[in-house]
N, C-alpha and C. Protein backbone atom coordinates (compact mmCIF):
# COMPACT_ATOMS: atom_id res chain seq x y z
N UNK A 1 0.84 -1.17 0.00
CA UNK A 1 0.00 0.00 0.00
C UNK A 1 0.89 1.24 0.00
N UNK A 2 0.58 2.60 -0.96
CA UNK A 2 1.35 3.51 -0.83
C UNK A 2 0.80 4.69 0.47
N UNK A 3 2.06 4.51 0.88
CA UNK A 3 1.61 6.04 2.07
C UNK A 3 0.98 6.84 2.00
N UNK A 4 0.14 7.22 2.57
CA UNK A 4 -0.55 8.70 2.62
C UNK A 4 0.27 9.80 3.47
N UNK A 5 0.07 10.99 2.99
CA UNK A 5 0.36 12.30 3.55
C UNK A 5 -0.58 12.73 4.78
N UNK A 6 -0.85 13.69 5.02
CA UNK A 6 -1.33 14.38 6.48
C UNK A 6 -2.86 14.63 5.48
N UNK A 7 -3.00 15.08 4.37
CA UNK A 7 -3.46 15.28 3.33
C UNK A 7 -4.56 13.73 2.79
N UNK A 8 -3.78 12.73 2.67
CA UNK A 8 -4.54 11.61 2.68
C UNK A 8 -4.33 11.44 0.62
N UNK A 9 -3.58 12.56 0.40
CA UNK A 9 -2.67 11.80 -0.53
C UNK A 9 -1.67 11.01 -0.83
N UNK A 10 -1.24 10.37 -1.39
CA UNK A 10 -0.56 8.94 -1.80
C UNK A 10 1.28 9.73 -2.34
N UNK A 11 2.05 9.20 -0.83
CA UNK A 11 3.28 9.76 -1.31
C UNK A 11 4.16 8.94 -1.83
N UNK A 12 4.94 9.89 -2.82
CA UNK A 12 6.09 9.43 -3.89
C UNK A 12 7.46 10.17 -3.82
N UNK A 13 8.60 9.67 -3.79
CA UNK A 13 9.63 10.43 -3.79
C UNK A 13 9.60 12.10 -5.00
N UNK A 14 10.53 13.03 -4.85
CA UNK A 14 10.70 13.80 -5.77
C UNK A 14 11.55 14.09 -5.98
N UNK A 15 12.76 13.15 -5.35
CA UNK A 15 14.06 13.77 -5.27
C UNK A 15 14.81 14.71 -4.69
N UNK A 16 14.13 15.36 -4.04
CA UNK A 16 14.57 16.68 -3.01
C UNK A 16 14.39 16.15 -1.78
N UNK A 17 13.36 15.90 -1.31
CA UNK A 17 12.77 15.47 0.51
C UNK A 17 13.18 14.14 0.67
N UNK A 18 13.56 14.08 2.09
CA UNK A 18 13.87 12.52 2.46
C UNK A 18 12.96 12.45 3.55
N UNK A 19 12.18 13.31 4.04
CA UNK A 19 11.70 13.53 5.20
C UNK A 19 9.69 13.28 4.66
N UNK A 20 9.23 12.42 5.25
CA UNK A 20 7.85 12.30 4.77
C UNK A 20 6.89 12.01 6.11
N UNK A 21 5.53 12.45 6.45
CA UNK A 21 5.11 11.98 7.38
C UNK A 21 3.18 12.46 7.20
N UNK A 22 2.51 11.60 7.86
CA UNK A 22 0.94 11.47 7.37
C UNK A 22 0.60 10.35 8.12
N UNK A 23 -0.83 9.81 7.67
CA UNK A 23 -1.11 8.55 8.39
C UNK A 23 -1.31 7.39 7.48
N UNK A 24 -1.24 6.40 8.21
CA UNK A 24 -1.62 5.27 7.64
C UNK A 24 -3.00 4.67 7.98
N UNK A 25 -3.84 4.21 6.88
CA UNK A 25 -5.08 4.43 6.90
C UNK A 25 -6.18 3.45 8.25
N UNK A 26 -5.19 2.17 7.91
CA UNK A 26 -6.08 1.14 8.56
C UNK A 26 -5.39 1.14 10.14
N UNK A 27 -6.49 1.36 11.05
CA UNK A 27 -5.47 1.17 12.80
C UNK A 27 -7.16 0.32 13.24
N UNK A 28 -6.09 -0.23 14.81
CA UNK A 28 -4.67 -0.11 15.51
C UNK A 28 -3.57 -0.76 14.56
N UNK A 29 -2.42 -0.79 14.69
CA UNK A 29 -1.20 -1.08 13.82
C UNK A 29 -0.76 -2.45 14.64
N UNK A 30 -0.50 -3.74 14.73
CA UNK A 30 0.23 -4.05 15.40
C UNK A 30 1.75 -3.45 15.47
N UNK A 31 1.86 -3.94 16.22
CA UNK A 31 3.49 -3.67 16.59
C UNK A 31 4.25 -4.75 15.83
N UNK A 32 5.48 -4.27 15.23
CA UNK A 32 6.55 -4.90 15.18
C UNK A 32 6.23 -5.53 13.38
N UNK A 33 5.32 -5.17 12.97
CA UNK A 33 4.73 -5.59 11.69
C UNK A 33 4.91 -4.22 10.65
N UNK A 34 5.62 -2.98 11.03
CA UNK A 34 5.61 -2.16 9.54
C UNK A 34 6.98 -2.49 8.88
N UNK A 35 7.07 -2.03 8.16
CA UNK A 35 7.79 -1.88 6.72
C UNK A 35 7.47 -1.05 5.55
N UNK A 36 8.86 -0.40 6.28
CA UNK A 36 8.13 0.98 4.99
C UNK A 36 9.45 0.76 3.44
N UNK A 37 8.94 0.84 2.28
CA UNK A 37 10.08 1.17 1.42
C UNK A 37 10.16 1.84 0.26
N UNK A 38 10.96 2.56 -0.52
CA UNK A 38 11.15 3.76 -0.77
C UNK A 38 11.68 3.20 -2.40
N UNK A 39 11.41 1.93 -2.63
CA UNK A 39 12.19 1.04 -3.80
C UNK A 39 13.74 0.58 -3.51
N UNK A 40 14.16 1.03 -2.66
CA UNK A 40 15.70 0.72 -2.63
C UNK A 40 15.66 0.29 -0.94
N UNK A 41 15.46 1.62 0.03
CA UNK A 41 15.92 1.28 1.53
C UNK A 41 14.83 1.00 1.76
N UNK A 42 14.90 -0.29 3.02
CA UNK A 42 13.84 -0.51 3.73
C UNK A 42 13.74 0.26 5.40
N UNK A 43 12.60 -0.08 5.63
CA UNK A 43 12.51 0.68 7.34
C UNK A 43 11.56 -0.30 7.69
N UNK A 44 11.87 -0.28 9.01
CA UNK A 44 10.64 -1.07 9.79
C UNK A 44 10.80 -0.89 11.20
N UNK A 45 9.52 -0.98 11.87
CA UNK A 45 9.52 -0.87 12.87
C UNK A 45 10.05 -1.24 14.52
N UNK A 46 10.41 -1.04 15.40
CA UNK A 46 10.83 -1.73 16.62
C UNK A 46 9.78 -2.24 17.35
N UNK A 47 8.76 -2.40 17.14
CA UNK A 47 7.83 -2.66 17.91
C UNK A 47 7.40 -1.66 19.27
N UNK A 48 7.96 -0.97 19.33
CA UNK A 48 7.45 0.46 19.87
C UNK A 48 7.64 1.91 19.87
N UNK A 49 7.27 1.77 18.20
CA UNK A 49 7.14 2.82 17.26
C UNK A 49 8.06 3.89 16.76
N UNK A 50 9.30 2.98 17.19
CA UNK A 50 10.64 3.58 16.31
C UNK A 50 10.92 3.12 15.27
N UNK A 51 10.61 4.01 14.61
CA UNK A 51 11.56 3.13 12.95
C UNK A 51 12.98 3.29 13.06
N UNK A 52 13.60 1.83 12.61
CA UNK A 52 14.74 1.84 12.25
C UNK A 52 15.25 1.40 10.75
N UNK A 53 16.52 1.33 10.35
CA UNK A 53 16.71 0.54 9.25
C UNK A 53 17.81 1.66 8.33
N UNK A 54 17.10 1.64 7.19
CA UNK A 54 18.03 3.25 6.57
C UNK A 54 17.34 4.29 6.95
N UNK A 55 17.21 5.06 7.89
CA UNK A 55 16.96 6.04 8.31
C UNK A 55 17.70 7.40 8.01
N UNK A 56 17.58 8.43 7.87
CA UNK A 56 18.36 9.61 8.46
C UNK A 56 18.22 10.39 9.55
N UNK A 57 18.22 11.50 9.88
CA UNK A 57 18.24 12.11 10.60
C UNK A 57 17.11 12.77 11.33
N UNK A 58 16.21 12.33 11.83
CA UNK A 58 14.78 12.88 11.93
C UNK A 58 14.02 12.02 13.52
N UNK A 59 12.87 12.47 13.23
CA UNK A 59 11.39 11.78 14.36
C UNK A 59 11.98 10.23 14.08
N UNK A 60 11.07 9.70 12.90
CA UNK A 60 11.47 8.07 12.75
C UNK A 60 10.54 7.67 13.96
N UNK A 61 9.34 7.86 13.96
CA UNK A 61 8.32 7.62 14.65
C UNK A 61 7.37 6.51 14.02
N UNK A 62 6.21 5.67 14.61
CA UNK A 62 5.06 5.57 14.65
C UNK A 62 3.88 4.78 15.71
N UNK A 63 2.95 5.96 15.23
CA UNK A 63 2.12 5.75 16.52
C UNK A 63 1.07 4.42 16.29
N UNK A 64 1.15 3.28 16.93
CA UNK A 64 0.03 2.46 16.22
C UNK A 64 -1.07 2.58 16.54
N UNK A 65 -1.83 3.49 17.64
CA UNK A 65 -3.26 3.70 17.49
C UNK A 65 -3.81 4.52 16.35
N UNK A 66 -2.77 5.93 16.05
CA UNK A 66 -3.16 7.09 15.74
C UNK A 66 -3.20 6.45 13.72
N UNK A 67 -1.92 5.78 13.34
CA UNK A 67 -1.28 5.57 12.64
C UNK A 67 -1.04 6.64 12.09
N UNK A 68 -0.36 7.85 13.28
CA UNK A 68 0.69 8.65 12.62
C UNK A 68 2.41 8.24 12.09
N UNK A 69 2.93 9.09 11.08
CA UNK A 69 4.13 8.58 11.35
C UNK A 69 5.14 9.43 10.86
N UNK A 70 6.45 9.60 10.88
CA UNK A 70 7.11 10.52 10.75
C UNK A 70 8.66 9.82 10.09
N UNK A 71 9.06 9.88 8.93
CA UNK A 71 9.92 8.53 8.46
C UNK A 71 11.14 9.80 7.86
N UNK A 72 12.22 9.45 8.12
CA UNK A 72 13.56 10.19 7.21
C UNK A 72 14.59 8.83 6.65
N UNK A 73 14.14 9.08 5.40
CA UNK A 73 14.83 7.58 4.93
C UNK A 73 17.16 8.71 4.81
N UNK A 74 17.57 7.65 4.60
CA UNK A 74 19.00 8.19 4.97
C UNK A 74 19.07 8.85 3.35
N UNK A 75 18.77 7.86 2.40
CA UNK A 75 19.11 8.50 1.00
C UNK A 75 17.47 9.22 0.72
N UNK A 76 17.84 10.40 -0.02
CA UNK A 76 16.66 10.68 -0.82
C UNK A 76 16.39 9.61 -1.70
N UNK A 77 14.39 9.55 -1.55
CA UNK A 77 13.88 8.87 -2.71
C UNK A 77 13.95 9.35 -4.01
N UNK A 78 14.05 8.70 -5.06
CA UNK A 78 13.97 8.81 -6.51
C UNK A 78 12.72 9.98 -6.47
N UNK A 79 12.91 10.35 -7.50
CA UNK A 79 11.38 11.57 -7.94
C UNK A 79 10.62 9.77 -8.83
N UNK A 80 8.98 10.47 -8.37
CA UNK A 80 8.22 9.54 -8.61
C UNK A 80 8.20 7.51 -8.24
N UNK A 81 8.71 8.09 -7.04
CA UNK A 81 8.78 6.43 -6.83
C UNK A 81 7.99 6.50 -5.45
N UNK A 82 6.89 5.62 -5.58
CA UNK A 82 6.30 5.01 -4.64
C UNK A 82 6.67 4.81 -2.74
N UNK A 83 6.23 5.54 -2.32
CA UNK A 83 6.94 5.14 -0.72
C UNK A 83 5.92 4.28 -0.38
N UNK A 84 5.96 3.05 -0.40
CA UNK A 84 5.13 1.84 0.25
C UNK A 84 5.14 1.81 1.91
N UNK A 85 4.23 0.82 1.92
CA UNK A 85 4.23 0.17 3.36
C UNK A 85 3.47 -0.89 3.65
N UNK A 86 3.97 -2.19 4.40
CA UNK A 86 3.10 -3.15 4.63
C UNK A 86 3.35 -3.07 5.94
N UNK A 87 2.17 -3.29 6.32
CA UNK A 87 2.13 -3.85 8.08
C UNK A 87 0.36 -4.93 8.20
N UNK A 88 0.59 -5.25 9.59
CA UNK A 88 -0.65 -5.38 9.85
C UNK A 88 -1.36 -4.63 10.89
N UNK A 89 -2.63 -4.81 10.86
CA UNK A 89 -3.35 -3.85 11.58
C UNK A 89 -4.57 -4.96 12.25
N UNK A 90 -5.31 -4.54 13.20
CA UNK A 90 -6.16 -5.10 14.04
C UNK A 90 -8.18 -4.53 13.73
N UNK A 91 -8.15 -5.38 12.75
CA UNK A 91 -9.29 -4.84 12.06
C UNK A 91 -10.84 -5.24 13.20
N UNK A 92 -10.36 -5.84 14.25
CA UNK A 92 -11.30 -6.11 15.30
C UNK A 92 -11.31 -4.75 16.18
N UNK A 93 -10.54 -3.86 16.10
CA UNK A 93 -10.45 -2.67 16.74
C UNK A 93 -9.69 -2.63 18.40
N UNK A 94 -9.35 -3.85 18.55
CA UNK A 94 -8.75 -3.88 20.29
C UNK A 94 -7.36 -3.00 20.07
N UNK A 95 -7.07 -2.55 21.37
CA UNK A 95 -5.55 -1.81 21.30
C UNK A 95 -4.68 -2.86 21.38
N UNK A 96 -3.64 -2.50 20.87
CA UNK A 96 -2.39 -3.65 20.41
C UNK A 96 -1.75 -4.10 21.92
N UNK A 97 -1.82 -3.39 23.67
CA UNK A 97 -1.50 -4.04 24.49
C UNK A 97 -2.14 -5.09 24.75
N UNK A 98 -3.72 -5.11 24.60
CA UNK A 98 -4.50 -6.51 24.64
C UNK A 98 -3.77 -8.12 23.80
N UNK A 99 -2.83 -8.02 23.24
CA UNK A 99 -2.60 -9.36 22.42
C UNK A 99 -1.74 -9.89 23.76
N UNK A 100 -1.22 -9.23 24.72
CA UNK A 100 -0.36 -10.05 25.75
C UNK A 100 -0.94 -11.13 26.12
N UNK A 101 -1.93 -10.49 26.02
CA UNK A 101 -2.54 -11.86 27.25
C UNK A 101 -3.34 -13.01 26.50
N UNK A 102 -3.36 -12.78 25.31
CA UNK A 102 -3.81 -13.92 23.89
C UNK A 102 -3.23 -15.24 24.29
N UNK A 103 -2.04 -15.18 24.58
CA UNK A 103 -0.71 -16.40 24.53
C UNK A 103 -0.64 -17.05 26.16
N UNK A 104 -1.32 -16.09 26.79
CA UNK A 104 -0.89 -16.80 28.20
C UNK A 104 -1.72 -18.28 28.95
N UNK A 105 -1.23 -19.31 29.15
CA UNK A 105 -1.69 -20.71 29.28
C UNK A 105 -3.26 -20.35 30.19
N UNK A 106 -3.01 -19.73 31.43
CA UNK A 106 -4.48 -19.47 31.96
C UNK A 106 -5.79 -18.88 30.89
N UNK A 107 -5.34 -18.32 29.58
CA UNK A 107 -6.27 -17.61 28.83
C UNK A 107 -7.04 -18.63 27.84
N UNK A 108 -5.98 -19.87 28.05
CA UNK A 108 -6.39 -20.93 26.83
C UNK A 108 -7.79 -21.63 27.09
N UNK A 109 -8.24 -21.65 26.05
CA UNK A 109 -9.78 -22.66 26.31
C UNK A 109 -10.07 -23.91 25.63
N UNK A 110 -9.91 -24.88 26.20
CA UNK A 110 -10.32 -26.39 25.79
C UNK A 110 -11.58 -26.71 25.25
């Protein structure tokens, strides 16, 4: 899916900006599931909403309720190239601390 802007337009490199930030459409975000890429560098998330990877100098944020985000890839993107992103998201609507307790043996049901 290509990124949206603050705008809720669909961003693309232009060769000048390395610095991009808007939301992503579908929340809550899980954690630890983005990946952002720019055709060349990838980014992805720490699971609590630092992007790392080729980064530059910036926020390198994201929020997984809000699905704000704030990304500085290290190289400028190409003009006209696609800034993607895959993640998953929680289309049941629970906040992403609720999955702790998914896995825990007392929660299991026979």
């Amino acid at each position: 899916m290509i990124l949206l802007d603050r705008d809720g337009k669909p961003v693309y490199g232009n060769g000048k900006a390395a610095t991009f930030l808007g939301y992503i459409a579908n929340i809550p975000i899980r954690p630890a599931t983005v990946v952002i890429f720019d055709g060349s560098d990838r980014i992805t998330d720490d699971g609590n909403g630092k992007l790392v990877g080729a980064v530059g100098r910036g926020i390198n944020r994201i929020d997984y309720v809000t699905g704000m985000y704030c990304v500085t890839f290290a190289d400028t993107p190409v003009d006209g190239t696609p800034i993607t992103c895959d993640y998953e998201y929680d289309s049941m609507g629970r906040k992403s601390d609720d999955y702790a307790d998914d896995f825990k043996p007392e929660k299991a049901k026979v």
